[in-house]
Protein backbone atom coordinates (compact mmCIF):
# COMPACT_ATOMS: atom_id res chain seq x y z
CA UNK A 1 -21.02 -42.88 19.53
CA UNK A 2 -24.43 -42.12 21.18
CA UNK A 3 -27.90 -42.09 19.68
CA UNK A 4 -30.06 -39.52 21.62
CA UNK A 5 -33.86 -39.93 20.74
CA UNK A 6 -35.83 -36.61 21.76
CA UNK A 7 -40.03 -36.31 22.44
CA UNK A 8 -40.77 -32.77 22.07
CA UNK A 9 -43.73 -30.52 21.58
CA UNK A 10 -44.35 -29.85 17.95
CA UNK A 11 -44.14 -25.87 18.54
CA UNK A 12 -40.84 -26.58 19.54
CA UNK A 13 -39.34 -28.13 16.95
CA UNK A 14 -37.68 -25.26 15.42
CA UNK A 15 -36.43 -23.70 18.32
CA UNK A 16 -34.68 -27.34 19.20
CA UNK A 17 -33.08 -27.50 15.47
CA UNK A 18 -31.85 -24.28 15.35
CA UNK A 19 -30.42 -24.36 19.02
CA UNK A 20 -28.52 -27.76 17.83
CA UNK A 21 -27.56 -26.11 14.55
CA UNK A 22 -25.90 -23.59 16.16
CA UNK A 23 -24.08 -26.26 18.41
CA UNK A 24 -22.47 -28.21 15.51
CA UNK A 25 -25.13 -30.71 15.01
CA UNK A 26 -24.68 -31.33 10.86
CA UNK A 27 -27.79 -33.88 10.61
CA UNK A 28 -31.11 -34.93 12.33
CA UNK A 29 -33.89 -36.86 11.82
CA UNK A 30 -37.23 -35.75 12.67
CA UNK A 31 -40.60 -38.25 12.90
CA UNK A 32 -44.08 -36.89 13.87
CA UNK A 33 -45.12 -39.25 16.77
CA UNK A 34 -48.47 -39.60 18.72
CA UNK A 35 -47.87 -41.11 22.55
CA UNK A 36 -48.81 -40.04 26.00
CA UNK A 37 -46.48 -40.34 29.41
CA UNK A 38 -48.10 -38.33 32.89
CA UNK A 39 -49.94 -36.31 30.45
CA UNK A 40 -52.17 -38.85 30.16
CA UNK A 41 -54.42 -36.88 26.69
CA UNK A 42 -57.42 -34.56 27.46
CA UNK A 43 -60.72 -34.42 26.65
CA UNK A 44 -61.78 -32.01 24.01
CA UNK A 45 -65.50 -30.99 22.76
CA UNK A 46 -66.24 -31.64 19.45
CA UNK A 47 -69.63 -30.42 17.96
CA UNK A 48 -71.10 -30.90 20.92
CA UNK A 49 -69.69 -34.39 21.86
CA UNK A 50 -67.12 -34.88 24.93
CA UNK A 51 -64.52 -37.38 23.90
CA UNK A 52 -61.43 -38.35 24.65
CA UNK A 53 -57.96 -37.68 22.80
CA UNK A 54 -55.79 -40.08 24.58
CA UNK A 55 -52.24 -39.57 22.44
CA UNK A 56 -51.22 -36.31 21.93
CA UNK A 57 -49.07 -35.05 19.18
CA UNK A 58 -45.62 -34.89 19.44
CA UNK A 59 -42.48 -34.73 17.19
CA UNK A 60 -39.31 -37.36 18.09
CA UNK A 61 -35.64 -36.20 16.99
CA UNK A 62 -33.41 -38.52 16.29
CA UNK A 63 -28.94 -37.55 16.60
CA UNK A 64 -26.70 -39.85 16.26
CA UNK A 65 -23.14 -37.64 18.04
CA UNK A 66 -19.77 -38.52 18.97
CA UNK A 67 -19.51 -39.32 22.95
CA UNK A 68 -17.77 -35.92 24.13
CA UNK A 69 -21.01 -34.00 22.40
CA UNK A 70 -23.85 -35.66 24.30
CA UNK A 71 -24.08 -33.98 27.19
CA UNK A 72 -23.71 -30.50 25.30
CA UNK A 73 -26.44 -31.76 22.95
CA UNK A 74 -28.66 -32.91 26.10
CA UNK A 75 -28.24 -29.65 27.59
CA UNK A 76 -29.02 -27.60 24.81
CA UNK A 77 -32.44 -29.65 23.50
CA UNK A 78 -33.58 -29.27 27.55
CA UNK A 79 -33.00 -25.56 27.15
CA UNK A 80 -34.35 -25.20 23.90
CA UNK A 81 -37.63 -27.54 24.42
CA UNK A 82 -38.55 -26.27 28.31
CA UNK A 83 -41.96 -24.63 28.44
CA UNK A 84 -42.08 -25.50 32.35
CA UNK A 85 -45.29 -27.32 31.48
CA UNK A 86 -46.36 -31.05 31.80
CA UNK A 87 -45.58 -32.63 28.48
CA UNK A 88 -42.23 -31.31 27.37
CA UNK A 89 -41.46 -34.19 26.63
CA UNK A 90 -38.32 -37.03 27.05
CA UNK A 91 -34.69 -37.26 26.13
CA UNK A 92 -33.29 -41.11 25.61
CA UNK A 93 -29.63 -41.51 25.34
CA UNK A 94 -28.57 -45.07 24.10
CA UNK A 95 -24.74 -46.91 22.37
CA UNK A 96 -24.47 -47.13 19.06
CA UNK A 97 -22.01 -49.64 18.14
CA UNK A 98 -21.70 -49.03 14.10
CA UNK A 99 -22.19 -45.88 11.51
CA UNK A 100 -21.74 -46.33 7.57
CA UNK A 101 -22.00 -43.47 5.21
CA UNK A 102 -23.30 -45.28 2.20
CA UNK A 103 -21.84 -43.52 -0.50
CA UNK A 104 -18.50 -43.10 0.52
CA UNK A 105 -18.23 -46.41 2.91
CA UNK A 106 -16.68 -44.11 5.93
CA UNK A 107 -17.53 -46.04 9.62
CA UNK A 108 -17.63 -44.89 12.85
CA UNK A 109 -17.49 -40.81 13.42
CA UNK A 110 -16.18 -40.34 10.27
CA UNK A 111 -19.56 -41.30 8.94
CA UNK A 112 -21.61 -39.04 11.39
């Protein structure tokens, strides 16, 4: 099993879960997240006053997947979240060694 942790643009959010939906993904987790990468924030005027917004907004989707669906699911959140723009965002693929289902005690894929 596979945990794949994707940074996307909020806009995109819907786009990404409907695209994975349609792929067989049954359950995701979705956190609003603030960070910067090359982006590096903006500055933005504000009545008048320049300042500096140095994390952006950004959503982070969490999928835990059996092995042989990872690159699938990799392939479709890239197609899904492109805008061709700096700050798409980042896809991080790591192991996950153990997956309970609490209320029916089911491990491994069974409990994905």
């Amino acid at each position: 099993m596979k945990k794949i942790e994707a940074i996307i643009k909020p806009f995109k959010l819907d786009d990404v879960k409907d695209a994975l939906q349609e792929m067989g993904v049954q359950g995701l987790s979705v956190i609003e997240v603030k960070g910067f990468g090359r982006q590096k924030g903006h500055t933005e005027l504000y009545r008048g006053a320049e300042y500096v917004v140095d994390f952006l907004p950004k959503v982070k989707i969490e999928i835990v997947l059996a092995e042989a669906q990872v690159e699938q699911a990799i392939e479709t959140i890239c197609t899904a979240a492109k805008t061709d723009k700096i700050g798409d965002g980042k896809i991080f693929v790591s192991p996950v060694e153990q997956a309970i289902r609490i209320r029916t005690g089911e491990h491994g894929e069974d409990a994905i």
